[in-house]
C-alpha atoms as a PDB file:
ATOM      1  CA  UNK A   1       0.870 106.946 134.359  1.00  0.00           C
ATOM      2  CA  UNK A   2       1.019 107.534 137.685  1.00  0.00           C
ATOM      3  CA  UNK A   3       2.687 104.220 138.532  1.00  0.00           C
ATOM      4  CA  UNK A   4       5.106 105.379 135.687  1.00  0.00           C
ATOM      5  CA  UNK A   5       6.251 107.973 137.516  1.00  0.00           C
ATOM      6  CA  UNK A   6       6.711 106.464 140.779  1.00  0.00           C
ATOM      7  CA  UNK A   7       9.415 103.817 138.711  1.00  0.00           C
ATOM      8  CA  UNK A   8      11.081 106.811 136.600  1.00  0.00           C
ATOM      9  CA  UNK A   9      14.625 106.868 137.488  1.00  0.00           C
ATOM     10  CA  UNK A  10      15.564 110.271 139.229  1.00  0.00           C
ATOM     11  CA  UNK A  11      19.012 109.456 139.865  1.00  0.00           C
ATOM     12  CA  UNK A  12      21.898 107.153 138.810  1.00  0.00           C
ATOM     13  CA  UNK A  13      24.859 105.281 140.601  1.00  0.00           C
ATOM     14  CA  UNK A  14      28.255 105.903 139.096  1.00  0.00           C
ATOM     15  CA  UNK A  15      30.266 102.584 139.652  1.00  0.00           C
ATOM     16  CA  UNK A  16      33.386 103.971 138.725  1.00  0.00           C
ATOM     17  CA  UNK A  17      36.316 102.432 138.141  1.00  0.00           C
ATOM     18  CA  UNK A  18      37.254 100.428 141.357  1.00  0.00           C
ATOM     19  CA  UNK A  19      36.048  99.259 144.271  1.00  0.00           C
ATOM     20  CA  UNK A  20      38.938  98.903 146.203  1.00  0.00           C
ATOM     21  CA  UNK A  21      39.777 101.640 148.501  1.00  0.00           C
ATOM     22  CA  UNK A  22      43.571 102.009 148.091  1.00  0.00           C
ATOM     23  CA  UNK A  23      42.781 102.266 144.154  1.00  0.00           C
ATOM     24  CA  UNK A  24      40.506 104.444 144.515  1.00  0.00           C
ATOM     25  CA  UNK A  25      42.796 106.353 146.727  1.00  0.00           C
ATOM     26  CA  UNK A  26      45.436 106.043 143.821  1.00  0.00           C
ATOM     27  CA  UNK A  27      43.321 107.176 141.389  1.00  0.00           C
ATOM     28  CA  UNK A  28      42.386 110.469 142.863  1.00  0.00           C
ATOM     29  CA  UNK A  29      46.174 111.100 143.351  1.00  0.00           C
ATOM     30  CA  UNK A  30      46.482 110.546 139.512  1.00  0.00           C
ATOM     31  CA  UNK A  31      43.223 112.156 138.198  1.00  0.00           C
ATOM     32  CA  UNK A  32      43.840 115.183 140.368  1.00  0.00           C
ATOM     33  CA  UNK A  33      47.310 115.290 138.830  1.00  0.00           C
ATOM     34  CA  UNK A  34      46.702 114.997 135.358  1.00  0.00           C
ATOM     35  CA  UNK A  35      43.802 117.485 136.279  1.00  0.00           C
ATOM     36  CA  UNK A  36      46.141 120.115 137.445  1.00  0.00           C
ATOM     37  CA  UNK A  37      48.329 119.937 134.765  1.00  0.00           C
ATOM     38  CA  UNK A  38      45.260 119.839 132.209  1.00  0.00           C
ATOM     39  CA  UNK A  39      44.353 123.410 133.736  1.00  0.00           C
ATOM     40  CA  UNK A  40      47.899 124.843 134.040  1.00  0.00           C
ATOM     41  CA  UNK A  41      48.966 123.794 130.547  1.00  0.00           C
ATOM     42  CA  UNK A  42      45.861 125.054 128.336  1.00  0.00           C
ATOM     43  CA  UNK A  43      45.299 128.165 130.371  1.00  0.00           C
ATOM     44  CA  UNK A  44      48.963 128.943 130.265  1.00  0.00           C
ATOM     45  CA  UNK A  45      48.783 128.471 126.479  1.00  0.00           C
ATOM     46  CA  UNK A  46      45.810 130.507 125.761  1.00  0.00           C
ATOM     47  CA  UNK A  47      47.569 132.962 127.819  1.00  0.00           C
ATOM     48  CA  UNK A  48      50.871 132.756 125.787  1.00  0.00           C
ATOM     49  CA  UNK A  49      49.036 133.312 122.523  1.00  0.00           C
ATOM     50  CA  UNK A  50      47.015 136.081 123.456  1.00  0.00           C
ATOM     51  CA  UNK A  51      50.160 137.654 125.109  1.00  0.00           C
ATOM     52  CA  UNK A  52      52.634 137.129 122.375  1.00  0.00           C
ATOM     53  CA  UNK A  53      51.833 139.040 118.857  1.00  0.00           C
ATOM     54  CA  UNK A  54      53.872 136.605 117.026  1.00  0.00           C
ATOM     55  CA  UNK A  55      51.559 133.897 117.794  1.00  0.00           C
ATOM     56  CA  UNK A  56      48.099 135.487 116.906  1.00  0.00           C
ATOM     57  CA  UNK A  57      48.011 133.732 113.528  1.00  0.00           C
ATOM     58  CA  UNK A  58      45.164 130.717 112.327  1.00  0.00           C
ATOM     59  CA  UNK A  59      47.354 128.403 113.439  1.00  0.00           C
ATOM     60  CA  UNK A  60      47.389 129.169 117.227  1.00  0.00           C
ATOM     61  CA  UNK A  61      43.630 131.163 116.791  1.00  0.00           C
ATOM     62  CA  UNK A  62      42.782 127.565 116.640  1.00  0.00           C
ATOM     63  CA  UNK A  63      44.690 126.252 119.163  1.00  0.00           C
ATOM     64  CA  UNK A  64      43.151 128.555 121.481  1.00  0.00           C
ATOM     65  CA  UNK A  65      39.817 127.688 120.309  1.00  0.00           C
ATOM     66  CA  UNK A  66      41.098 123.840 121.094  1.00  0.00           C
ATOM     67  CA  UNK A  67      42.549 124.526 124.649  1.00  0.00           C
ATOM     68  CA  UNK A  68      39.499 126.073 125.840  1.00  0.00           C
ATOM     69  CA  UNK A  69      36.969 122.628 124.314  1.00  0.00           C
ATOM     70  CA  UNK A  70      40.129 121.148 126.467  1.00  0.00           C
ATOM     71  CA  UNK A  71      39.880 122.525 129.345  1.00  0.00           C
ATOM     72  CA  UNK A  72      36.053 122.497 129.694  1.00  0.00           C
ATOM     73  CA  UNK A  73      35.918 119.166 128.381  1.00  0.00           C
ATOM     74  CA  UNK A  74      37.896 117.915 131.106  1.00  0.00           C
ATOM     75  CA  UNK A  75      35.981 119.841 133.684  1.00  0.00           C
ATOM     76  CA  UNK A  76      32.874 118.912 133.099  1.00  0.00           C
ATOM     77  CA  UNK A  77      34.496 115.004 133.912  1.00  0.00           C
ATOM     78  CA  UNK A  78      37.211 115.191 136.302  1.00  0.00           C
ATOM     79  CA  UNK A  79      35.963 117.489 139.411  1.00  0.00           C
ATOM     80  CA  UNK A  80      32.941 114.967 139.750  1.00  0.00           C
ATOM     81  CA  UNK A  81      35.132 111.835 139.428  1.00  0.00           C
ATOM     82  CA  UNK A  82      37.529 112.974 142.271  1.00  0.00           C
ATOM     83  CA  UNK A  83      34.306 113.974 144.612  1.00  0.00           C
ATOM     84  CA  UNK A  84      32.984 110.195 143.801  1.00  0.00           C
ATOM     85  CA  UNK A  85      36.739 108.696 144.444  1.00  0.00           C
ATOM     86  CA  UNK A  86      36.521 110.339 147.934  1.00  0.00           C
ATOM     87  CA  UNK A  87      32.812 109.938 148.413  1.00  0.00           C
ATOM     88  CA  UNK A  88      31.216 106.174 149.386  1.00  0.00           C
ATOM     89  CA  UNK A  89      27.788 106.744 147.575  1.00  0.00           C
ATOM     90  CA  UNK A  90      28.763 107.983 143.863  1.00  0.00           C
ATOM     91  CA  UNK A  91      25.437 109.169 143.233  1.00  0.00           C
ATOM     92  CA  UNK A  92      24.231 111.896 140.535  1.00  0.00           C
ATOM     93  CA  UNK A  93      20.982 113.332 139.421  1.00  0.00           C
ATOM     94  CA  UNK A  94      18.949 112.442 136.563  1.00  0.00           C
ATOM     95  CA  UNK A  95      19.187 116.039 135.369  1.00  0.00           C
ATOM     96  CA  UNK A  96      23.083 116.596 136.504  1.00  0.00           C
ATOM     97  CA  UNK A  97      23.882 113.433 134.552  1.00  0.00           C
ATOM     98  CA  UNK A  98      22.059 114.533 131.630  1.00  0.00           C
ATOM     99  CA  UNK A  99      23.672 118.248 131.612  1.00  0.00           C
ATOM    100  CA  UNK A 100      26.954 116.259 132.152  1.00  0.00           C
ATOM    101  CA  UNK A 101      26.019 114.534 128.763  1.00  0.00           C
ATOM    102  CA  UNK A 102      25.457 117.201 126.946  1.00  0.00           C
ATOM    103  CA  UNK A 103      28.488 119.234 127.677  1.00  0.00           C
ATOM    104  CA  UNK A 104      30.354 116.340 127.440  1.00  0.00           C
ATOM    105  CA  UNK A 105      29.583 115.669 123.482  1.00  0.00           C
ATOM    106  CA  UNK A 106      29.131 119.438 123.080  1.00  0.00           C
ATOM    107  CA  UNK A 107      32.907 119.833 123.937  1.00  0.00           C
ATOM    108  CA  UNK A 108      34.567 116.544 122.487  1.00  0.00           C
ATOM    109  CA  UNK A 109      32.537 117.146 119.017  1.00  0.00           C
ATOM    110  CA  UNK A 110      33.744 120.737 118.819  1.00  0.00           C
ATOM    111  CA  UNK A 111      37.307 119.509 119.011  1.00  0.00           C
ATOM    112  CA  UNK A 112      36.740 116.857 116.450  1.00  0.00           C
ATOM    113  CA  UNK A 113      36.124 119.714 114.306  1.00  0.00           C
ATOM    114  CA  UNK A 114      38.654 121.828 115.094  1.00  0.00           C
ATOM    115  CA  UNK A 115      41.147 118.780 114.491  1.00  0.00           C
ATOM    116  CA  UNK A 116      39.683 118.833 110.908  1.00  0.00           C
ATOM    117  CA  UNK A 117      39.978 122.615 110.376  1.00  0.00           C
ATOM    118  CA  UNK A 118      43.692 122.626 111.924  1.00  0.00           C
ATOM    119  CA  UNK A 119      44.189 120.054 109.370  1.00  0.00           C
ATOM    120  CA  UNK A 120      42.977 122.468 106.747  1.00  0.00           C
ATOM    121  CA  UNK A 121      44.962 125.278 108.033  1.00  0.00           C
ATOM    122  CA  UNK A 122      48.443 123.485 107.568  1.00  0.00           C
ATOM    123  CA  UNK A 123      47.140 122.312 103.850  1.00  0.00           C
ATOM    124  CA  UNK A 124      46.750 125.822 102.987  1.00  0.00           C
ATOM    125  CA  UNK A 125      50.109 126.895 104.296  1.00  0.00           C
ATOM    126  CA  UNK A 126      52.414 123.766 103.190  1.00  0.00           C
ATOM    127  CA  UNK A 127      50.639 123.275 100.278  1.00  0.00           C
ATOM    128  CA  UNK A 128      49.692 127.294  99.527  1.00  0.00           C
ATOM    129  CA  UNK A 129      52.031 129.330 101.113  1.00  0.00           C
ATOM    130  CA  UNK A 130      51.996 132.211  98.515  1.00  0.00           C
ATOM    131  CA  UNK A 131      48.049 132.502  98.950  1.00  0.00           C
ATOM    132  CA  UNK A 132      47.720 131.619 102.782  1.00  0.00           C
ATOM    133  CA  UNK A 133      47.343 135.022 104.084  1.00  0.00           C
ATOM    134  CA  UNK A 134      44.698 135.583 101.876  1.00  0.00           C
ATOM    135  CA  UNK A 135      42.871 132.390 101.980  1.00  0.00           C
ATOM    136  CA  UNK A 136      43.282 132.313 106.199  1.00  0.00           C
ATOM    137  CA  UNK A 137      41.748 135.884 106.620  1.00  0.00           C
ATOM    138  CA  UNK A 138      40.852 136.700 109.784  1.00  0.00           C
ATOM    139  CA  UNK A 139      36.675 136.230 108.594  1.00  0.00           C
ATOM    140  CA  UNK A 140      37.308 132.935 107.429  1.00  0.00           C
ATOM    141  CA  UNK A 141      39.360 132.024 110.834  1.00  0.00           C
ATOM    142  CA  UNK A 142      36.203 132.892 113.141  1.00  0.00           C
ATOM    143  CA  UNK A 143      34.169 131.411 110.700  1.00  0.00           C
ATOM    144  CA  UNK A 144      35.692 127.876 110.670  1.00  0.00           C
ATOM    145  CA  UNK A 145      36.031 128.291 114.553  1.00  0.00           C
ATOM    146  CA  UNK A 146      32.366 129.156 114.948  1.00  0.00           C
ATOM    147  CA  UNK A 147      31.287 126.725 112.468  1.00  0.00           C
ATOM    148  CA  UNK A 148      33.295 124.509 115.030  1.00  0.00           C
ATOM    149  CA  UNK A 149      31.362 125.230 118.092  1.00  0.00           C
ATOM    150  CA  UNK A 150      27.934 124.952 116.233  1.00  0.00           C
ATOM    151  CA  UNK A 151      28.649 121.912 114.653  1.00  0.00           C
ATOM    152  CA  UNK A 152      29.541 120.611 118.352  1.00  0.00           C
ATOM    153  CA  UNK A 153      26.278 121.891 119.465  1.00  0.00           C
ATOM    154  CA  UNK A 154      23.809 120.660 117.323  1.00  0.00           C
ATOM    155  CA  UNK A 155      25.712 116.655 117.336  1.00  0.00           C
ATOM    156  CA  UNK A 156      25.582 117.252 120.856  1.00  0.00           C
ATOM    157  CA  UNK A 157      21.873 117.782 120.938  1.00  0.00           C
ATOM    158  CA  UNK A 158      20.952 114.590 119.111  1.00  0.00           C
ATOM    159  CA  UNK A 159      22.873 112.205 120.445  1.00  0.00           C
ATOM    160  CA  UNK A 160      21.382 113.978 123.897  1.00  0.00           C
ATOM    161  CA  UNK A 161      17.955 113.637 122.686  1.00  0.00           C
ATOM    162  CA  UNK A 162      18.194 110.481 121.633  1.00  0.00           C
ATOM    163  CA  UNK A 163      19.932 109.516 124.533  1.00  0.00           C
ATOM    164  CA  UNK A 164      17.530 111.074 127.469  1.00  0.00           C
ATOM    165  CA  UNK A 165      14.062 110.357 125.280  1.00  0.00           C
ATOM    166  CA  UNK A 166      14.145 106.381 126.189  1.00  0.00           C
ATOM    167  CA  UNK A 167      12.544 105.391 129.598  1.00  0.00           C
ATOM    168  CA  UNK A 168      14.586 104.684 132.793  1.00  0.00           C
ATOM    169  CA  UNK A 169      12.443 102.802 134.908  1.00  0.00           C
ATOM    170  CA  UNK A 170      14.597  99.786 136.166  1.00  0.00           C
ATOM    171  CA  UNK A 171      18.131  99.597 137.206  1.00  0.00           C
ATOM    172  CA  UNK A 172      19.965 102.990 137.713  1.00  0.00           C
ATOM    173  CA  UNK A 173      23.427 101.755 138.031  1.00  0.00           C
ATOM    174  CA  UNK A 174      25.978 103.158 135.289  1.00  0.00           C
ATOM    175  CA  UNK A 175      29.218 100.618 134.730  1.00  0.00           C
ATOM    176  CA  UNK A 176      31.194 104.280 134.483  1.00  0.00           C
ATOM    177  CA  UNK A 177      32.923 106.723 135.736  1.00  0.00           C
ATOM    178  CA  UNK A 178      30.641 109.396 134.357  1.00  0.00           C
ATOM    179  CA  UNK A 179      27.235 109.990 132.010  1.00  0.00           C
ATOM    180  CA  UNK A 180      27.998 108.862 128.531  1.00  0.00           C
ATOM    181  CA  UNK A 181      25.869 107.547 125.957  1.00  0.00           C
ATOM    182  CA  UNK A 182      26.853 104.123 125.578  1.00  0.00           C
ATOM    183  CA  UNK A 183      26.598 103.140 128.787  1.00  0.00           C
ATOM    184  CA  UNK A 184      23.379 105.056 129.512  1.00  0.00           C
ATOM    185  CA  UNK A 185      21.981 103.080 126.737  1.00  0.00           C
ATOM    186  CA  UNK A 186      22.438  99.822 128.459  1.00  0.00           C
ATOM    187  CA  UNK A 187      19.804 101.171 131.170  1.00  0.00           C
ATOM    188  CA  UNK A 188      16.992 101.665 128.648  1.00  0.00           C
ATOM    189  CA  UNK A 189      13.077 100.095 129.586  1.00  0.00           C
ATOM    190  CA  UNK A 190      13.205  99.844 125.764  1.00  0.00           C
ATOM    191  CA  UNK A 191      15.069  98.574 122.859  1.00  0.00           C
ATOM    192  CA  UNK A 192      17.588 101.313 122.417  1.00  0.00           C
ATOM    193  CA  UNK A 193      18.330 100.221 118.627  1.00  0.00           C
ATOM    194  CA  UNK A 194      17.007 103.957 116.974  1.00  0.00           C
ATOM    195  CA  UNK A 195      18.721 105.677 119.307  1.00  0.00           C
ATOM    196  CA  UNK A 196      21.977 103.714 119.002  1.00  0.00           C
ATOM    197  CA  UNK A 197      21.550 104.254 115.091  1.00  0.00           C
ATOM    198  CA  UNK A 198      21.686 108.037 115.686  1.00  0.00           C
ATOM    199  CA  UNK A 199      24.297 108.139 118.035  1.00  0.00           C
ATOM    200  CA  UNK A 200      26.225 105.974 115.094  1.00  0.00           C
ATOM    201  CA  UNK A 201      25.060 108.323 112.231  1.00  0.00           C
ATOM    202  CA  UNK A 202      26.118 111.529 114.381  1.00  0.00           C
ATOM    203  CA  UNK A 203      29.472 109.457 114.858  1.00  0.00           C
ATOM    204  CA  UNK A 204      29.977 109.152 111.096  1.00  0.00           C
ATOM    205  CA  UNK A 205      29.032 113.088 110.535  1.00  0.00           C
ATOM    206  CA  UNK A 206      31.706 114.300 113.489  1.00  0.00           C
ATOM    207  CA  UNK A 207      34.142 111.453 113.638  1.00  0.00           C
ATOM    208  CA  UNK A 208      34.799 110.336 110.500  1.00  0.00           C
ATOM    209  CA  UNK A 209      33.864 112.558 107.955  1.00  0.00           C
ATOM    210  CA  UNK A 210      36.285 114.637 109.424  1.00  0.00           C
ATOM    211  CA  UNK A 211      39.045 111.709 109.807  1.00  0.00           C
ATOM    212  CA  UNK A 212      38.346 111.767 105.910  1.00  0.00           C
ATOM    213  CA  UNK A 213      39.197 115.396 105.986  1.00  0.00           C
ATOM    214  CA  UNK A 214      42.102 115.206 107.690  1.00  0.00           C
ATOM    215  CA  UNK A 215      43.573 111.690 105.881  1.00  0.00           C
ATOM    216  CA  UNK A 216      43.104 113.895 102.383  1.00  0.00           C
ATOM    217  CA  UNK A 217      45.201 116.920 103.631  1.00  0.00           C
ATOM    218  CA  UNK A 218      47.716 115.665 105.230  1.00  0.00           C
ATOM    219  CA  UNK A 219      48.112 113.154 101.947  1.00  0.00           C
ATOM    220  CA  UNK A 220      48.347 116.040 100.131  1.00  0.00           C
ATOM    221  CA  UNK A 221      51.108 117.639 102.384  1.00  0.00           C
ATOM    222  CA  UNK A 222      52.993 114.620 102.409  1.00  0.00           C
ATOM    223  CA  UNK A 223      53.629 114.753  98.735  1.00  0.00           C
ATOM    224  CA  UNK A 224      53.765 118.286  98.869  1.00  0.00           C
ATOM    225  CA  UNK A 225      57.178 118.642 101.657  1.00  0.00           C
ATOM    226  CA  UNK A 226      58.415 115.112  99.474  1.00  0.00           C
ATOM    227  CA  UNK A 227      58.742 117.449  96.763  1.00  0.00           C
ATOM    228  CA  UNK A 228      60.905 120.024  98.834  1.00  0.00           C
ATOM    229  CA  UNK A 229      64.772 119.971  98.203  1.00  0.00           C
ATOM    230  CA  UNK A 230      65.906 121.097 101.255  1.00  0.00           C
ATOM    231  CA  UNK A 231      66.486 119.153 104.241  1.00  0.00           C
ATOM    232  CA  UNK A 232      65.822 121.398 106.541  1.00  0.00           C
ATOM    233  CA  UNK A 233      62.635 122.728 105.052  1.00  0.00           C
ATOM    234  CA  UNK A 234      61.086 119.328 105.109  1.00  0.00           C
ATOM    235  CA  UNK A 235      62.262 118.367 108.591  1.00  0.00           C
ATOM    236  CA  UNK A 236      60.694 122.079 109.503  1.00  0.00           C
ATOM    237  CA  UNK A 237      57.318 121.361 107.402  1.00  0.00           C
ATOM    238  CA  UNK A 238      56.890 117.500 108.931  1.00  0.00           C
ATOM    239  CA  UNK A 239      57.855 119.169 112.367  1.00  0.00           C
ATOM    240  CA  UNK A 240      55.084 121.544 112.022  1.00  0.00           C
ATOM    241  CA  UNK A 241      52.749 118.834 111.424  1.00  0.00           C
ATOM    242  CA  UNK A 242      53.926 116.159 113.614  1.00  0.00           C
ATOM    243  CA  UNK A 243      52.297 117.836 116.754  1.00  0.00           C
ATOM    244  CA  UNK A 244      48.428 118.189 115.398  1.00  0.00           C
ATOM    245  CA  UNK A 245      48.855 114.610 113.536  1.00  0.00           C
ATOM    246  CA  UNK A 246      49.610 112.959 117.006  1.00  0.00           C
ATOM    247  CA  UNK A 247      46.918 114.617 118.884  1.00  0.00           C
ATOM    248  CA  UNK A 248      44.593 113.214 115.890  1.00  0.00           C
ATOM    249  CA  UNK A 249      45.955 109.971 116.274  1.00  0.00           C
ATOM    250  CA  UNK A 250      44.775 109.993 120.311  1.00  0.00           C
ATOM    251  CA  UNK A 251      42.291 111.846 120.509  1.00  0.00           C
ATOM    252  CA  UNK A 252      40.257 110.033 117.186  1.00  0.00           C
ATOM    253  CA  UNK A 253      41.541 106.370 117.373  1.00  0.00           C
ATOM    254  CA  UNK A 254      40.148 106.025 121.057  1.00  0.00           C
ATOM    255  CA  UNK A 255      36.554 108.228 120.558  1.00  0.00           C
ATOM    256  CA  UNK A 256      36.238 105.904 117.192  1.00  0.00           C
ATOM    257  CA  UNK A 257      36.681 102.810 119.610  1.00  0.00           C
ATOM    258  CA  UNK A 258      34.175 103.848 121.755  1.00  0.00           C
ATOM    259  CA  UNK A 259      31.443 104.900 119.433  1.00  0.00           C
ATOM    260  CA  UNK A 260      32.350 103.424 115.978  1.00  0.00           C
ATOM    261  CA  UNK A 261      33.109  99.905 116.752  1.00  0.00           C
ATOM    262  CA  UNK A 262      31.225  96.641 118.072  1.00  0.00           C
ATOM    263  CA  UNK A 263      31.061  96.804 122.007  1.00  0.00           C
ATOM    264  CA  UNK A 264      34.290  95.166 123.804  1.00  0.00           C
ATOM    265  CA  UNK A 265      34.002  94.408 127.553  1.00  0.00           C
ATOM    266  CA  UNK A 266      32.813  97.257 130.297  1.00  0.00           C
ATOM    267  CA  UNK A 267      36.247  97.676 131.444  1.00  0.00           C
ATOM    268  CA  UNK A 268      38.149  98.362 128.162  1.00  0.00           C
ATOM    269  CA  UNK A 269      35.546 100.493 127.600  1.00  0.00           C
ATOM    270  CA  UNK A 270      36.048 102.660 130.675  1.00  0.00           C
ATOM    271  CA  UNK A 271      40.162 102.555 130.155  1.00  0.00           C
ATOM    272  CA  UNK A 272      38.897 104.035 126.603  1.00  0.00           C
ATOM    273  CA  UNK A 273      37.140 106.608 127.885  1.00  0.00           C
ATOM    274  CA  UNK A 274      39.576 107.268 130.708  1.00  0.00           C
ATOM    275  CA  UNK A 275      42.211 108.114 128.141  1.00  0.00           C
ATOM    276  CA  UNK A 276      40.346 110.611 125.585  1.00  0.00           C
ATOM    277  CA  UNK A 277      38.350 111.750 128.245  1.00  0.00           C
ATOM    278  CA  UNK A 278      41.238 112.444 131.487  1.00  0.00           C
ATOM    279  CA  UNK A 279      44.410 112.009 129.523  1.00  0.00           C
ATOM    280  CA  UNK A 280      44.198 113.775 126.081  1.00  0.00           C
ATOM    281  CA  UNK A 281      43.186 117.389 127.302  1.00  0.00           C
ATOM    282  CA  UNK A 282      46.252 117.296 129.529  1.00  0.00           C
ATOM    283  CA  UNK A 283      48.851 115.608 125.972  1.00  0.00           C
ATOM    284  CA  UNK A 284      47.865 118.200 123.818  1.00  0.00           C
ATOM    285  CA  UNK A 285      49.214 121.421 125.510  1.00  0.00           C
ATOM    286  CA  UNK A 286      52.034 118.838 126.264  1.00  0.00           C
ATOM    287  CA  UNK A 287      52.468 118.264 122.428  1.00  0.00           C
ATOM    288  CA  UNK A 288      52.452 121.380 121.236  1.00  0.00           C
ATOM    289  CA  UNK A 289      54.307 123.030 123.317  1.00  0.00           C
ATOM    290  CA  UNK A 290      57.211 120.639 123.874  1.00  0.00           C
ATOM    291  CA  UNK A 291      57.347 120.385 119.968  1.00  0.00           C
ATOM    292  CA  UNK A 292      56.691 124.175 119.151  1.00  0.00           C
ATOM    293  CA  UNK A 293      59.660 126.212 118.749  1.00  0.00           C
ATOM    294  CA  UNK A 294      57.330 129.483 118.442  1.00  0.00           C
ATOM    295  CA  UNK A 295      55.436 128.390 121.852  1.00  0.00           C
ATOM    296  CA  UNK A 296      58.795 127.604 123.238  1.00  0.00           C
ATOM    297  CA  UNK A 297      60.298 131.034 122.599  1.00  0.00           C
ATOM    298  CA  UNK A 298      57.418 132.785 123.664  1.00  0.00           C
ATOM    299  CA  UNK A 299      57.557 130.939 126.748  1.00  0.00           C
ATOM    300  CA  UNK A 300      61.042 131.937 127.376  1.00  0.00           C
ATOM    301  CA  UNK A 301      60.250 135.518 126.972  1.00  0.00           C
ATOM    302  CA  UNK A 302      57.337 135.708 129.423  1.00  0.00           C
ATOM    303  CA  UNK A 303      59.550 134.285 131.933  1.00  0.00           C
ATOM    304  CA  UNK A 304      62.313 136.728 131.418  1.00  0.00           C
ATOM    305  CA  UNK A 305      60.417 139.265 131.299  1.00  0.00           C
ATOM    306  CA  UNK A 306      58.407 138.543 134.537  1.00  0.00           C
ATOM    307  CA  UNK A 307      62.047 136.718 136.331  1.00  0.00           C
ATOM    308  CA  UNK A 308      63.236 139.688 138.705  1.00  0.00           C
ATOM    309  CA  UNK A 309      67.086 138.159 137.899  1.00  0.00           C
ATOM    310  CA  UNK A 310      65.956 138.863 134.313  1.00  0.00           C
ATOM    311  CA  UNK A 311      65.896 142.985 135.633  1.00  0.00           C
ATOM    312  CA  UNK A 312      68.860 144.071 133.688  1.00  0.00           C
ATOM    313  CA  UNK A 313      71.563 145.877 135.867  1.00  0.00           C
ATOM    314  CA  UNK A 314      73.875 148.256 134.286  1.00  0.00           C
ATOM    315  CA  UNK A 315      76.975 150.043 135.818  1.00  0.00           C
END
């Protein structure tokens, strides 16, 4: 036992994603960036939502609810990844890495199902508009949302435990950028095969049962705004839709790469896991603002209202 302990890994080495200097350099510059703009965009739409009484409906209740697992999400990642850009030993604790781990899957599973109850929401409204209002009630809103959050919690906790319960007694250094599962598992003093099998079945229960979810709703609202005569009131209901269906499409298609599919090389891996993990939280403010006349507008008004040339002057 003792000697155990003398071999347990207390910390791990972060290789990152270069080890040239002037990348590394160039990668900060980006990652603090897309950082910045991942902070500015989702605070500044959680603060349009709640400021704006036109926008508290389900649909933006859950945007909200997605801008914050955004925003946390991508700080729990980025601020360590610029230190180690900067830094020349990328080192982090046993029990910082593992906390990193857990928030990580606590946040990215809470916005796979929020993707899945968004999807639900615009069912109910394109497919049931006359019985939305009573079918979204304001119960059933912070019940989906909660159900969210504690469905993100307890995946998170198994693929943790899991994770964390194999020994690490031999190398300690992590081909990443940060402390995920996969490439933890690579480090294991043991044959990581049960733990891989419950990562994969928590996969299948967050990813894609609710992929399934989503595919059957927005089948159903496809032949649903088909059926609609007007022009316009398609191109409004497909419009409406576009923006969550192309977040789904980035956020799900690279998270089911990394933990749905046979392993690929180290590197693809990491330009995976630099994309849903750095570049999606920043896209999907981006997204549905840019494509949101209602966010749009409300944007507009906030600035004239706080624009001192908007001060109206009368003669």
């Amino acid at each position: 036992m003792r000697q155990i302990n003398q071999t347990q890994v207390t910390e791990f080495l972060l290789l990152g994603l270069s080890d040239d200097l002037h990348t590394q350099k160039l990668l900060f510059i980006l990652f603090l960036g897309v950082y910045l703009v991942t902070v500015l965009g989702n605070l500044l739409l959680i603060s349009l939502v709640q400021a704006d009484s036109q926008l508290h409906t389900p649909m933006y209740f859950f945007l909200c609810n997605l801008s914050l697992a955004d925003l946390c999400f991508s700080t729990n990642i980025v601020p360590q990844a610029l230190a180690h850009l900067l830094s020349r030993k990328k080192v982090i604790s046993f029990t910082r890495c593992a906390a990193q781990l857990l928030f990580f899957l606590i946040f990215g599973c809470t916005q796979c199902a929020l993707l899945a109850v968004m999807s639900y929401d615009r069912f109910v409204a394109i497919c049931n508009p006359l019985h939305y209002h009573s079918v979204m009630t304001r119960s059933v809103c912070v019940q989906l949302a909660s159900g969210s959050w504690t469905s993100g919690v307890l995946v998170s906790v198994v693929d943790t435990t899991f994770t964390l319960r194999l020994p690490y007694q031999g190398s300690n250094s992590i081909a990443h950028f940060f402390c995920e599962a996969p490439a933890l598992l690579v480090l294991a003093s043991t044959d990581p095969h049960t733990s891989e099998m419950a990562i994969f079945f928590m996969g299948v229960v967050i990813l894609l049962i609710p992929v399934s979810l989503i595919l059957v709703s927005y089948s159903r609202i496809i032949v649903t705004v088909v059926k609609i005569k007007s022009v316009a009131g398609r191109l409004k209901a497909f419009s409406t839709c576009g923006s969550h269906l192309l977040v789904v499409i980035l956020f799900y298609g690279s998270a089911i790469v990394t933990y749905m599919t046979p392993k690929s090389s180290k590197e693809q891996e990491k330009l995976v896991s630099v994309f849903y993990a750095v570049v999606t939280p920043m896209l999907n403010p981006l997204i549905y603002s840019l494509r949101n006349k209602d966010v749009k507008g409300s944007l507009r008004k906030v600035a004239m209202r706080n624009c001192p040339c908007g001060v109206r002057t009368t003669h």
